[in-house]
Protein backbone atom coordinates (compact mmCIF):
# COMPACT_ATOMS: atom_id res chain seq x y z
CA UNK A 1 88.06 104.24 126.19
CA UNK A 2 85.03 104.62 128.29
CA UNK A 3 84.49 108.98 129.53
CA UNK A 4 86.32 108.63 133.02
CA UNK A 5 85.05 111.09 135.98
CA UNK A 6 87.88 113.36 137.14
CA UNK A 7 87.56 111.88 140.68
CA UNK A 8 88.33 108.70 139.14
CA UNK A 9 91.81 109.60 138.06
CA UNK A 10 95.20 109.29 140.09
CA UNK A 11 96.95 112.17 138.90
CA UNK A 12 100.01 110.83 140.61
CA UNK A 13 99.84 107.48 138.71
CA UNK A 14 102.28 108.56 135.80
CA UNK A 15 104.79 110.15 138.62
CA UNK A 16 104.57 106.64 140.48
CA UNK A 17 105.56 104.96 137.07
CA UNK A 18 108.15 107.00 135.90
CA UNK A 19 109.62 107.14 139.65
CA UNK A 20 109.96 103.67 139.04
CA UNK A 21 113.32 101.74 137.36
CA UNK A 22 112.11 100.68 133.69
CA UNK A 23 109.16 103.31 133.65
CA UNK A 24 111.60 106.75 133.76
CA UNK A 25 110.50 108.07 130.29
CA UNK A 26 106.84 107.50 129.44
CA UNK A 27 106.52 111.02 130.52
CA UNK A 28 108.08 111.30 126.99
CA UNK A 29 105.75 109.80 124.65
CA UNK A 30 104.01 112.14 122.41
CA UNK A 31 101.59 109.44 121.38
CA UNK A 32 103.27 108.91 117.84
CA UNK A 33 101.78 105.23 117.55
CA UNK A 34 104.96 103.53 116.62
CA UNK A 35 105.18 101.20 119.68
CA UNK A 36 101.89 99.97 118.46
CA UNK A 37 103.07 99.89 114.92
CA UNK A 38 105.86 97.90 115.76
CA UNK A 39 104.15 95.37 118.16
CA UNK A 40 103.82 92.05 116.81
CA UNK A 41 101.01 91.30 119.64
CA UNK A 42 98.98 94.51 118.34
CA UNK A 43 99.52 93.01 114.93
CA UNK A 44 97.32 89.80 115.99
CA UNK A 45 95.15 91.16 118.65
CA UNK A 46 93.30 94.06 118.15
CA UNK A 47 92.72 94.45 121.69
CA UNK A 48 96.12 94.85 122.93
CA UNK A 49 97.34 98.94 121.80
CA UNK A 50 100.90 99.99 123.56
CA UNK A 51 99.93 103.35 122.75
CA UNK A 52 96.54 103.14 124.52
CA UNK A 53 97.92 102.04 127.55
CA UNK A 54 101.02 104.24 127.68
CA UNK A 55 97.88 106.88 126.87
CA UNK A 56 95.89 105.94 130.22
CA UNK A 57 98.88 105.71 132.51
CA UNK A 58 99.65 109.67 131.31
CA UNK A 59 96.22 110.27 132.17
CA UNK A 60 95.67 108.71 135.36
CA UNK A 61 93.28 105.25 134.75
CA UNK A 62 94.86 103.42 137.49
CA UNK A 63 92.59 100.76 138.15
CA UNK A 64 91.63 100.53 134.68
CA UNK A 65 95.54 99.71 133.49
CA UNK A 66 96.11 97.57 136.39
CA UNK A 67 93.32 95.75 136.10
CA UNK A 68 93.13 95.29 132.56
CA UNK A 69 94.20 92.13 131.29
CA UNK A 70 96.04 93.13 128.30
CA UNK A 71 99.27 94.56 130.73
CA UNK A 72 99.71 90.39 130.63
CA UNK A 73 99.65 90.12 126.52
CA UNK A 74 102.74 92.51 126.07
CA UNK A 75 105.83 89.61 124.97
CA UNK A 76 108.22 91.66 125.73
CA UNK A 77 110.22 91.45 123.05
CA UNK A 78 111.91 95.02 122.50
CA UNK A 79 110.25 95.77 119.36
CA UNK A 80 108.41 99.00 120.34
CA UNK A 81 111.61 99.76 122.55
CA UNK A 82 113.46 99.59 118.93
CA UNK A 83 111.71 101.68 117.56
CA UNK A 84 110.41 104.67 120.06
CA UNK A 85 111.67 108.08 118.77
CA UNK A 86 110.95 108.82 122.95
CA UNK A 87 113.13 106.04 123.99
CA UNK A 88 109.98 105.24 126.13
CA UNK A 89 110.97 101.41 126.88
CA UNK A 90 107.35 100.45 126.79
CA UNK A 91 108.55 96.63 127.68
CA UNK A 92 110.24 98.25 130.70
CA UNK A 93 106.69 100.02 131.37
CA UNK A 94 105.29 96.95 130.63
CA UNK A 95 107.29 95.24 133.67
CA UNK A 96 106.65 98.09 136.13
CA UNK A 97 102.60 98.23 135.90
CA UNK A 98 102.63 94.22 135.95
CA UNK A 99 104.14 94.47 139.32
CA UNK A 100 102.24 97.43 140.63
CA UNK A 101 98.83 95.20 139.62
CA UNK A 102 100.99 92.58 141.63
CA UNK A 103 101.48 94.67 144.64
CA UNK A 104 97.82 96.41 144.70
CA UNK A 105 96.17 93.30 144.51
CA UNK A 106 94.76 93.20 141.17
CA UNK A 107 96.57 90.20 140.13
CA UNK A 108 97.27 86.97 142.08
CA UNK A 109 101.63 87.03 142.78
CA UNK A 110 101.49 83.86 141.22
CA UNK A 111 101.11 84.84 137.53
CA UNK A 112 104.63 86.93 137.13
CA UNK A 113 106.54 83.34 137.31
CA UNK A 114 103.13 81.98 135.16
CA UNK A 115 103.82 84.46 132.69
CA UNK A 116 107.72 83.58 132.42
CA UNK A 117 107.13 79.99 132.51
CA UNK A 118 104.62 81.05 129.48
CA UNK A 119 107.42 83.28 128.10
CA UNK A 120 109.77 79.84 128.29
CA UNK A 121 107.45 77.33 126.92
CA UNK A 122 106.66 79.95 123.95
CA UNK A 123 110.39 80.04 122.46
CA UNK A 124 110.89 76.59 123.57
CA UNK A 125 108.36 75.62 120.93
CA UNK A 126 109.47 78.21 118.37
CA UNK A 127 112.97 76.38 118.58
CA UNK A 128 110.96 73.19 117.95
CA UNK A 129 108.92 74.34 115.10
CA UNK A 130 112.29 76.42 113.51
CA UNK A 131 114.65 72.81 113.75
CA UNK A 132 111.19 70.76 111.91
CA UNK A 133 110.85 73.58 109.15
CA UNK A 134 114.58 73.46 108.15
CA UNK A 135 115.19 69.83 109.08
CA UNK A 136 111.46 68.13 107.92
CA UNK A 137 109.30 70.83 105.67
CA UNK A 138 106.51 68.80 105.11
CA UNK A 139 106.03 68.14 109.02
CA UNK A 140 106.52 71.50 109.98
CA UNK A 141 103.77 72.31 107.74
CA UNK A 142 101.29 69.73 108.86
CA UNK A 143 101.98 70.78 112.19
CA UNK A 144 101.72 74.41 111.63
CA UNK A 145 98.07 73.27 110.13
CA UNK A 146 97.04 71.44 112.60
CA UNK A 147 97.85 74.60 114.79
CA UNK A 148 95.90 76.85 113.10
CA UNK A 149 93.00 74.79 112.67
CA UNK A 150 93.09 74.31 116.42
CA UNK A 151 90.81 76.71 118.39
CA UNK A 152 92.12 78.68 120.92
């Protein structure tokens, strides 16, 4: 996290947020890391830390969280929620600074029904690849292969 200049900060950002329905309690977090413990996004992409972001929001980085792209990598799928001793509901968070980046302009409107159509092709193929492992092992395997070996 780049040294930020105190006129650079909205001090009301975090009162916006928790003002908000789904952001109510990041006022809570006492930065205990679990969120990004339990993340199974953090776990594959170093770049994306709930805890970081929770982290700027508390400390006013605005434009930096709304603009950053990894607000858009969260797969909201309750796991941090599970397991916050803060009952924080980062996924909830999650939802509130996607649509503030929405409404400030730092994100085309389009990519909120990108992301669920994302979201929906996503488990559509996990169903897929879940009926060919227990149905067809040795296919599911070639295809999981041919998936990794695929670049991104």
């Amino acid at each position: 996290m780049e040294k930020q200049k105190e006129e650079q900060l909205d001090a009301n950002f975090k009162f916006e947020v928790s003002a908000t329905a789904g952001g109510e309690n990041i006022k809570l977090c006492f930065a205990c890391g679990t969120c990004t413990a339990a993340c199974p996004v953090a776990a594959v992409d170093d770049e994306f830390n709930p805890r970081k972001i929770i982290r700027m929001v508390l400390l006013g980085m605005r434009k930096e969280v709304l603009s950053s792209p990894a607000i858009w990598r969260c797969v909201q799928c309750y796991s941090c929620t599970a397991k916050c001793p803060q009952n924080v509901k980062f996924r909830d968070v999650m939802k509130v600074l996607r649509d503030l980046a929405v409404k400030e302009g730092f994100a085309d409107p389009s990519i909120l029904s990108e992301i669920q159509r994302l979201d929906d092709a996503v488990m559509k193929l996990r169903g897929r690849l879940v009926r060919k492992m227990l149905n067809d092992r040795a296919a599911y395997e070639n295809t999981l292969r041919e998936m990794e070996t695929q670049k991104a």
